[in-house]
PDB file of N, CA and C in Angstrom:
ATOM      1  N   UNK A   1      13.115   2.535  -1.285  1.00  0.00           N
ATOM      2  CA  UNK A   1      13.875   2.019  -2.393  1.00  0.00           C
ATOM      3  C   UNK A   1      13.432   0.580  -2.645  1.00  0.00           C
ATOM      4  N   UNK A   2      13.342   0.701  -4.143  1.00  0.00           N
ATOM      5  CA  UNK A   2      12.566  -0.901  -4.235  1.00  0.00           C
ATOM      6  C   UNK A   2      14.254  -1.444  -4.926  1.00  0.00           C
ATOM      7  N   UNK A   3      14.081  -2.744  -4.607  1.00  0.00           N
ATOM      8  CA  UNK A   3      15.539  -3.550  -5.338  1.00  0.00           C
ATOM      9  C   UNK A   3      14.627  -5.058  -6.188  1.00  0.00           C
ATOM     10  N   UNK A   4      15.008  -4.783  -7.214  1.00  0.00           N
ATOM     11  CA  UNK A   4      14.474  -5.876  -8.581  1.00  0.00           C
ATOM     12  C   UNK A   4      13.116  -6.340  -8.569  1.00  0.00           C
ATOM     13  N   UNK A   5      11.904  -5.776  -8.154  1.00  0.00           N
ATOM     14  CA  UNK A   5      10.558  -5.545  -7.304  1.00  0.00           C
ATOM     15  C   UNK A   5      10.256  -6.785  -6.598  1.00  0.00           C
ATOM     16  N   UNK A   6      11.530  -7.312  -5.562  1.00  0.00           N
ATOM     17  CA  UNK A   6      11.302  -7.920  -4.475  1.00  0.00           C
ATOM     18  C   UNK A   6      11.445  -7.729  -2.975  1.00  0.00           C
ATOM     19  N   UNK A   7      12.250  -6.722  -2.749  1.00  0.00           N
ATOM     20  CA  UNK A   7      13.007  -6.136  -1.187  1.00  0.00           C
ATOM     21  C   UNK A   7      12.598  -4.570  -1.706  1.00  0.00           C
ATOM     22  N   UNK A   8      12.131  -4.291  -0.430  1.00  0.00           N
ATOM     23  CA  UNK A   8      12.129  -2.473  -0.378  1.00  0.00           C
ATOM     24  C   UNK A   8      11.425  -2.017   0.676  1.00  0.00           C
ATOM     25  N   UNK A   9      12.371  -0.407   1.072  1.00  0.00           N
ATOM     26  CA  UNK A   9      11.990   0.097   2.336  1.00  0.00           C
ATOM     27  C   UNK A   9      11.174   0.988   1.830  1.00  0.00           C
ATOM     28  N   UNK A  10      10.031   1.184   2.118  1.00  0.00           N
ATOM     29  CA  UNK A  10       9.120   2.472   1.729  1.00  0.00           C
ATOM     30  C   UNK A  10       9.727   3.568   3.576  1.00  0.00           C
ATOM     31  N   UNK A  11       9.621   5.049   3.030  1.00  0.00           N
ATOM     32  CA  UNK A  11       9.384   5.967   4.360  1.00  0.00           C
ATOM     33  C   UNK A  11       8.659   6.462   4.427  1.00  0.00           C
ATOM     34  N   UNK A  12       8.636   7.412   5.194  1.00  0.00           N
ATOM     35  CA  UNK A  12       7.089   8.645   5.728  1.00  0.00           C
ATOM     36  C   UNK A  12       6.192   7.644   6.002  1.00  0.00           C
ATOM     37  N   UNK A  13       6.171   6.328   6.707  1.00  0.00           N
ATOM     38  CA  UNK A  13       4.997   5.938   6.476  1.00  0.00           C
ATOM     39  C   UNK A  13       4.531   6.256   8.220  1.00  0.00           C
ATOM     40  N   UNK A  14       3.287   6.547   8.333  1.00  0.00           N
ATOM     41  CA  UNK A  14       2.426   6.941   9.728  1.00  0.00           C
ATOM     42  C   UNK A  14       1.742   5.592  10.241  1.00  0.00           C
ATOM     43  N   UNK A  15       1.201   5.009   9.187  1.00  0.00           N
ATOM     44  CA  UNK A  15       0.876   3.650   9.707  1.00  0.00           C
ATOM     45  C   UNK A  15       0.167   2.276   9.119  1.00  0.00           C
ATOM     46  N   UNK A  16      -0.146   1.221   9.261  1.00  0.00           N
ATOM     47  CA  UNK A  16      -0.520   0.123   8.227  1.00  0.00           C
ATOM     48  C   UNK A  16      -2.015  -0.046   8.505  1.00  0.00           C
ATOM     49  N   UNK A  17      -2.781   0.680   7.537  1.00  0.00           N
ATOM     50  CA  UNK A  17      -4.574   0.033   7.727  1.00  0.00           C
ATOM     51  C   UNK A  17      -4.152  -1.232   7.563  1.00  0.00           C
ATOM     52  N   UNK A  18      -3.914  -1.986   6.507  1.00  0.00           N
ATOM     53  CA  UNK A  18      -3.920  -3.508   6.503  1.00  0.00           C
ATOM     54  C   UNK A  18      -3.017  -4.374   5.433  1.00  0.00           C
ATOM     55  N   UNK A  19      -3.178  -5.381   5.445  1.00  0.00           N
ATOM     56  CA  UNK A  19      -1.679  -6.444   4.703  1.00  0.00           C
ATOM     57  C   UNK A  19      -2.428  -7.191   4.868  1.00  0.00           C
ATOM     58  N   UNK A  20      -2.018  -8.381   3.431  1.00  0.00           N
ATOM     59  CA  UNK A  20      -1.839  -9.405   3.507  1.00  0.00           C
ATOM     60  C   UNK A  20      -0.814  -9.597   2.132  1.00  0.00           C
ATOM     61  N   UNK A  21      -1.005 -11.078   1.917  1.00  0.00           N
ATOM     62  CA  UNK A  21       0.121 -11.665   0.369  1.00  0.00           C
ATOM     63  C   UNK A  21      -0.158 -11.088  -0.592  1.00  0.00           C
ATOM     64  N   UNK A  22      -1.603 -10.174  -1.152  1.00  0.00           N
ATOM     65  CA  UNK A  22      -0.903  -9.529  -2.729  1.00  0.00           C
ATOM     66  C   UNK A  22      -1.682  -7.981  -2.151  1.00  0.00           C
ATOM     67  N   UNK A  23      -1.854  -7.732  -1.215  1.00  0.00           N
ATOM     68  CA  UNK A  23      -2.193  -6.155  -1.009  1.00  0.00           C
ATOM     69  C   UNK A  23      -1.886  -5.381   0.225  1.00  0.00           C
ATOM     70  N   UNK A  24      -0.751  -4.194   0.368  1.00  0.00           N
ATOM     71  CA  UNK A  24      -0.713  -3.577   1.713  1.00  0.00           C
ATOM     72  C   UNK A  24      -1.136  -2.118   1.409  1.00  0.00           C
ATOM     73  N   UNK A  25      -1.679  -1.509   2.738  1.00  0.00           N
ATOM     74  CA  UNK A  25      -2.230  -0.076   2.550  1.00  0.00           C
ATOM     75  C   UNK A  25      -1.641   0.401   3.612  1.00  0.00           C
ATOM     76  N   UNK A  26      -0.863   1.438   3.306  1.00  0.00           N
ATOM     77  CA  UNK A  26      -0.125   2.372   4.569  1.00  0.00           C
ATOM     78  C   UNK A  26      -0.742   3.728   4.175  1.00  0.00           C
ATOM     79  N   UNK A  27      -0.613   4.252   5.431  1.00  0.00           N
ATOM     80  CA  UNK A  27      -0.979   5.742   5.886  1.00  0.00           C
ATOM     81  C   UNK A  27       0.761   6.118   5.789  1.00  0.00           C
ATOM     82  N   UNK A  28       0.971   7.243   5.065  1.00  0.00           N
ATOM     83  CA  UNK A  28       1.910   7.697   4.720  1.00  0.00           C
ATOM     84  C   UNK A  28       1.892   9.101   4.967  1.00  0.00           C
ATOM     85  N   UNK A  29       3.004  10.406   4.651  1.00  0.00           N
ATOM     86  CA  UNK A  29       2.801  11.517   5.132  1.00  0.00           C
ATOM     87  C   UNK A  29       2.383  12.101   3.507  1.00  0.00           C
ATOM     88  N   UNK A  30       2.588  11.340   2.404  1.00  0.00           N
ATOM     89  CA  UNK A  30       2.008  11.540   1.012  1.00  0.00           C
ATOM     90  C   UNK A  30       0.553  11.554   0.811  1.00  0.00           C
ATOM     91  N   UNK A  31       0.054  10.778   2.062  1.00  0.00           N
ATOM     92  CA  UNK A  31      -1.288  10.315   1.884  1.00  0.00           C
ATOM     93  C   UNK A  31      -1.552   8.434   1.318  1.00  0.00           C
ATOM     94  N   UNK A  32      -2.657   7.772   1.373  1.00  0.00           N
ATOM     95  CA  UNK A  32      -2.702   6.562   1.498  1.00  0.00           C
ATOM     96  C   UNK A  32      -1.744   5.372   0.182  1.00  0.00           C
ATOM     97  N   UNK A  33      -1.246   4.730   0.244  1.00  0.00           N
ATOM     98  CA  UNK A  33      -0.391   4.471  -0.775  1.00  0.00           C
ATOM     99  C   UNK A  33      -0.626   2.251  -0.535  1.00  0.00           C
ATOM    100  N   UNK A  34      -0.972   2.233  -1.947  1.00  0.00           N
ATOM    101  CA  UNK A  34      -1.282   0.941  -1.886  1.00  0.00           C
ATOM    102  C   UNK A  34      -0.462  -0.023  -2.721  1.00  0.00           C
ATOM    103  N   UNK A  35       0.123  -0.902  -1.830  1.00  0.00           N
ATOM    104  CA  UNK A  35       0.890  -1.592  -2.810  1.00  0.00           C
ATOM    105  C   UNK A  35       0.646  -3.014  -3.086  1.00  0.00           C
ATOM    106  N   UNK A  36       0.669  -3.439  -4.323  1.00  0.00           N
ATOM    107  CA  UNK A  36      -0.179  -4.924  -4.491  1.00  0.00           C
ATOM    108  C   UNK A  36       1.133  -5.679  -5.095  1.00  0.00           C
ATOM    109  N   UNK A  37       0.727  -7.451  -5.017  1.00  0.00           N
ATOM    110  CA  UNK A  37       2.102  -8.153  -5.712  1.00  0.00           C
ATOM    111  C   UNK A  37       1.510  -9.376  -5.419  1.00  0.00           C
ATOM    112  N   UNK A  38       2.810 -10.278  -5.052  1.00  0.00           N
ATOM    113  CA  UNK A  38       2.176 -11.778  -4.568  1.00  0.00           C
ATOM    114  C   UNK A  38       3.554 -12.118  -3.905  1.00  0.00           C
ATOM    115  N   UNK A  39       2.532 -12.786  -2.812  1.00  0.00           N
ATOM    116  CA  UNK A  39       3.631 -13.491  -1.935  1.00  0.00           C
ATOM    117  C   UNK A  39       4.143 -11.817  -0.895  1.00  0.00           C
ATOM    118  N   UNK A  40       3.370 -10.704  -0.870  1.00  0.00           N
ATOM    119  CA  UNK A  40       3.970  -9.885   0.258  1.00  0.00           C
ATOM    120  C   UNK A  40       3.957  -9.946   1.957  1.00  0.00           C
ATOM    121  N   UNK A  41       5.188  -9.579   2.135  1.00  0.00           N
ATOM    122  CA  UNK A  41       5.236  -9.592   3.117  1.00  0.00           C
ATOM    123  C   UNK A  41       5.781  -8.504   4.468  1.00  0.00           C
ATOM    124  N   UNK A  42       5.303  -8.270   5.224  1.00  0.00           N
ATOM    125  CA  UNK A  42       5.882  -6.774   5.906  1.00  0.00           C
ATOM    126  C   UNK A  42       6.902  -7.446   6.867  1.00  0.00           C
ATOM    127  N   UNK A  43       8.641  -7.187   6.839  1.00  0.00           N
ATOM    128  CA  UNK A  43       9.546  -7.765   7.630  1.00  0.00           C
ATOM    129  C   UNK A  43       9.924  -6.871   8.482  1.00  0.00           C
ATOM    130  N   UNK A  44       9.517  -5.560   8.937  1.00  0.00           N
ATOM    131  CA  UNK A  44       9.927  -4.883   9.967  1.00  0.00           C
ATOM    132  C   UNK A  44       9.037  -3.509   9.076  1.00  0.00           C
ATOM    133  N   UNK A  45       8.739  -2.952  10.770  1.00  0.00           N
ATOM    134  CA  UNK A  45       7.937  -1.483  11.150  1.00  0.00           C
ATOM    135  C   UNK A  45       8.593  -1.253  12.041  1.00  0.00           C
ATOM    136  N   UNK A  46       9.139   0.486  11.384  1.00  0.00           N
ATOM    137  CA  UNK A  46       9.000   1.146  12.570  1.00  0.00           C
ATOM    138  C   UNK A  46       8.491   2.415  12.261  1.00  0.00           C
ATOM    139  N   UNK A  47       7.367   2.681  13.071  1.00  0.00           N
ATOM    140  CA  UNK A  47       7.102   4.010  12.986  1.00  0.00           C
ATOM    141  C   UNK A  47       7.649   5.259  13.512  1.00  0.00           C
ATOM    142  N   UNK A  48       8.000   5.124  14.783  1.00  0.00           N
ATOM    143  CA  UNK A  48       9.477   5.912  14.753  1.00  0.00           C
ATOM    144  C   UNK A  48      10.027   6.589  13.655  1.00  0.00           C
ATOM    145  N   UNK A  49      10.374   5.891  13.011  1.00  0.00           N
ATOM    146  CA  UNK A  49      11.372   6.074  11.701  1.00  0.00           C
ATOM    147  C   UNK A  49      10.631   6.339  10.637  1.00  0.00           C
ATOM    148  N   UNK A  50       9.667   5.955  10.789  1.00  0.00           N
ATOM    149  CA  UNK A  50       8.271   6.221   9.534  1.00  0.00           C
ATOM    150  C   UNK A  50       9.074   5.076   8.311  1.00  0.00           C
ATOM    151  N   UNK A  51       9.291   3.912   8.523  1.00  0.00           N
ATOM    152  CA  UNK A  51       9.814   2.908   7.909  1.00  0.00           C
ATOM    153  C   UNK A  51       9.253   1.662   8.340  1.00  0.00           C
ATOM    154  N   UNK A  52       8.991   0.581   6.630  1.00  0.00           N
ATOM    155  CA  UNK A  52       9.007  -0.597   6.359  1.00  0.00           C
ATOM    156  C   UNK A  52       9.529  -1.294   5.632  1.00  0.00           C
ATOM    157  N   UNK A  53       9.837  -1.978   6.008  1.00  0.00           N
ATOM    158  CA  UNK A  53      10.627  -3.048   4.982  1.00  0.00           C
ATOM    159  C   UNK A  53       9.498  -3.991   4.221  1.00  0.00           C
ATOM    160  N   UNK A  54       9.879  -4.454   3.010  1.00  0.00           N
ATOM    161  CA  UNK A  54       8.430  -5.418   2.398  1.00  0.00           C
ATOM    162  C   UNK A  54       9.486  -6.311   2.098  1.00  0.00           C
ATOM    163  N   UNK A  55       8.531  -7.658   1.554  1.00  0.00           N
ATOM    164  CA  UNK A  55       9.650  -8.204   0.354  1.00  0.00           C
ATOM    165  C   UNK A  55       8.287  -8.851  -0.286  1.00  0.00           C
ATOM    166  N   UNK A  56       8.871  -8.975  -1.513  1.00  0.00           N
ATOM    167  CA  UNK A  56       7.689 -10.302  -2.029  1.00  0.00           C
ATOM    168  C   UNK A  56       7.486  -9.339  -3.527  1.00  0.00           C
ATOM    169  N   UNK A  57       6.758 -10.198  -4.396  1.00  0.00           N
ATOM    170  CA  UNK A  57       6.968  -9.666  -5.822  1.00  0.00           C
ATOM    171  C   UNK A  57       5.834  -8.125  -5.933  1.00  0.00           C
ATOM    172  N   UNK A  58       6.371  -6.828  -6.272  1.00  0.00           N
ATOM    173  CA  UNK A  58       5.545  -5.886  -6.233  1.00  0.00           C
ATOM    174  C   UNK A  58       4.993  -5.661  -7.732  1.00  0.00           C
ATOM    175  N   UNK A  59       3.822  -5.619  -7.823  1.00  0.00           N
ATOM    176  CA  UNK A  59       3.567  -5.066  -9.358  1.00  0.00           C
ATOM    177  C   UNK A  59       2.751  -3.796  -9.414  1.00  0.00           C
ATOM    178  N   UNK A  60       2.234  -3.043  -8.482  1.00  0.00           N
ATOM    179  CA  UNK A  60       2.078  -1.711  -8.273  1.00  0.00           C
ATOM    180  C   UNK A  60       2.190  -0.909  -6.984  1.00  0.00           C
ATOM    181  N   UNK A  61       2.341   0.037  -6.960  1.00  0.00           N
ATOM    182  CA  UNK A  61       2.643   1.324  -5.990  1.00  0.00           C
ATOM    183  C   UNK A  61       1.443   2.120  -6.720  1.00  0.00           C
ATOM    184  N   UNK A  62       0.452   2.787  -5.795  1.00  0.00           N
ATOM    185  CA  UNK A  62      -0.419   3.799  -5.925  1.00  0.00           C
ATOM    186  C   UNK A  62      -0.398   4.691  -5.001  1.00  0.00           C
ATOM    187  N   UNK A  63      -0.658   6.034  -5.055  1.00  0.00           N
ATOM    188  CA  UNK A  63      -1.096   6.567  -3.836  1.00  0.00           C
ATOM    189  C   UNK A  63      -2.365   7.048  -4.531  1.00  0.00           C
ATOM    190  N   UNK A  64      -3.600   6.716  -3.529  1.00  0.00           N
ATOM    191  CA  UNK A  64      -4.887   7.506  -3.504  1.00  0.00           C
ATOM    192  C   UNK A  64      -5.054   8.820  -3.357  1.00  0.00           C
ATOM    193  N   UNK A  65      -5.778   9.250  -4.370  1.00  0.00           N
ATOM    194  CA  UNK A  65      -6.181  11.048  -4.404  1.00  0.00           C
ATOM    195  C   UNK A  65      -6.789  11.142  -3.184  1.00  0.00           C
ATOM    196  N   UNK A  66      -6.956  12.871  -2.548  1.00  0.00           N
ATOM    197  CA  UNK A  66      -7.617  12.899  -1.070  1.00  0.00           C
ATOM    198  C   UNK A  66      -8.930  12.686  -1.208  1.00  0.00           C
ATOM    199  N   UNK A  67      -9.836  12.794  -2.759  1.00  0.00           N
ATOM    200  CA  UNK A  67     -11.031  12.276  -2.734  1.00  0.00           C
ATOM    201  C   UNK A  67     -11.180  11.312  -2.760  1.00  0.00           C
ATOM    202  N   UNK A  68     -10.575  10.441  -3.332  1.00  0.00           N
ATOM    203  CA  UNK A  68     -11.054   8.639  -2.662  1.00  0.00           C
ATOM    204  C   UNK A  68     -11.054   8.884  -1.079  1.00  0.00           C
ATOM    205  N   UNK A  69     -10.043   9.625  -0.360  1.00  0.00           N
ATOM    206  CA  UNK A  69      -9.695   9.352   1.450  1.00  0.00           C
ATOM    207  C   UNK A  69     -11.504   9.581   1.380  1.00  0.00           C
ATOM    208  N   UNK A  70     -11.800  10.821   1.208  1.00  0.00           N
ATOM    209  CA  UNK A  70     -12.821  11.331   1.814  1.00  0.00           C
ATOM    210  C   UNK A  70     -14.476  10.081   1.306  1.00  0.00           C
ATOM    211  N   UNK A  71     -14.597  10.108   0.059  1.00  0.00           N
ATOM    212  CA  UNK A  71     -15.653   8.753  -0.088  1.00  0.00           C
ATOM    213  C   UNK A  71     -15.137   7.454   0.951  1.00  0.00           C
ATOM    214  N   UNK A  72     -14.514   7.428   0.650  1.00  0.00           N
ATOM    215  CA  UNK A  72     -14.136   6.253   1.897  1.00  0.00           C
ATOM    216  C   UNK A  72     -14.591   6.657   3.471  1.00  0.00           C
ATOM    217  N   UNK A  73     -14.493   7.589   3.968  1.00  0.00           N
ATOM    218  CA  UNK A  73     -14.245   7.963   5.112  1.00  0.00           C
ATOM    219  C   UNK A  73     -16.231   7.907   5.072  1.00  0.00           C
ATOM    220  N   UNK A  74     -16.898   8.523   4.148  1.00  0.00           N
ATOM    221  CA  UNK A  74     -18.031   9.391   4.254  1.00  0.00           C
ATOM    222  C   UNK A  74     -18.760   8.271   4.346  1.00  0.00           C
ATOM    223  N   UNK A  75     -18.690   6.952   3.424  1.00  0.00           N
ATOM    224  CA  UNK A  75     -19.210   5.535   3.157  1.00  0.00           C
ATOM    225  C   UNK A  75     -19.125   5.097   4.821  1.00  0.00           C
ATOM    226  N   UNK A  76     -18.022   5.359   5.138  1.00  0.00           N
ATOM    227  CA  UNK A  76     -17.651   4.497   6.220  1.00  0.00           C
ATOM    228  C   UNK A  76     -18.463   4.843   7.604  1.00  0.00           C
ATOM    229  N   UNK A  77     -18.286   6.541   7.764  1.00  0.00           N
ATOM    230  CA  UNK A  77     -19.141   6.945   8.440  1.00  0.00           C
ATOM    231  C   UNK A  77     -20.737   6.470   8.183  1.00  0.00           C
ATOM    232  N   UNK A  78     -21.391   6.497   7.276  1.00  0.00           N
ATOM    233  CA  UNK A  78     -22.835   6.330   6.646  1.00  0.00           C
ATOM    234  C   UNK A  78     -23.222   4.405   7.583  1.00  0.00           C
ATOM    235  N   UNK A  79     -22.420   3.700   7.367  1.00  0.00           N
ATOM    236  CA  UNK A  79     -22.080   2.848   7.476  1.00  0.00           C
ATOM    237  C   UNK A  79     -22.527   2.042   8.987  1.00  0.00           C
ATOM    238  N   UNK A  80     -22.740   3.203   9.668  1.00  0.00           N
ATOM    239  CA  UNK A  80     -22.572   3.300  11.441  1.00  0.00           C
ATOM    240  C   UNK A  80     -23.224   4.470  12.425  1.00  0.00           C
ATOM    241  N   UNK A  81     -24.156   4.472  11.323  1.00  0.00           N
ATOM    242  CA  UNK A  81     -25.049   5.757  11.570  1.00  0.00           C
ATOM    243  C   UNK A  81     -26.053   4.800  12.804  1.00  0.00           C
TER     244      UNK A  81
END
């Protein structure tokens, strides 16, 4: 639940590739979901609960199709050959 796009708990989430102030990327049970803004910040994880709390100004929510997962993954592999 987002409240006035400054406070909000996202769920299902599995886990955080990465954060900082205007971009976070969680592993979710939806699949990868990216949220951008300014000034973000992650105030509590628990995965347990498959819950985060954010705050900070949000101006999008995405979730990535499973073909971006997979170019990503394939790049990444290539990457480390």
């Amino acid at each position: 639940m987002l409240e006035n796009r400054q406070n909000g708990r996202i769920t299902g989430v599995k886990d955080i590739k990465s954060f900082d102030e205007k971009e976070i990327l969680l592993f979710t049970q939806a699949g990868k979901l990216v949220i951008k803004g300014e000034q973000l910040h992650v105030k509590q994880l628990d995965l347990e609960k498959g819950e985060v709390d954010l705050e900070g100004k949000v101006d999008s929510l995405t979730y990535l199709s499973k073909n971006t997962d997979n170019r990503d993954e394939s790049l990444f592999r290539r990457m480390f050959r």
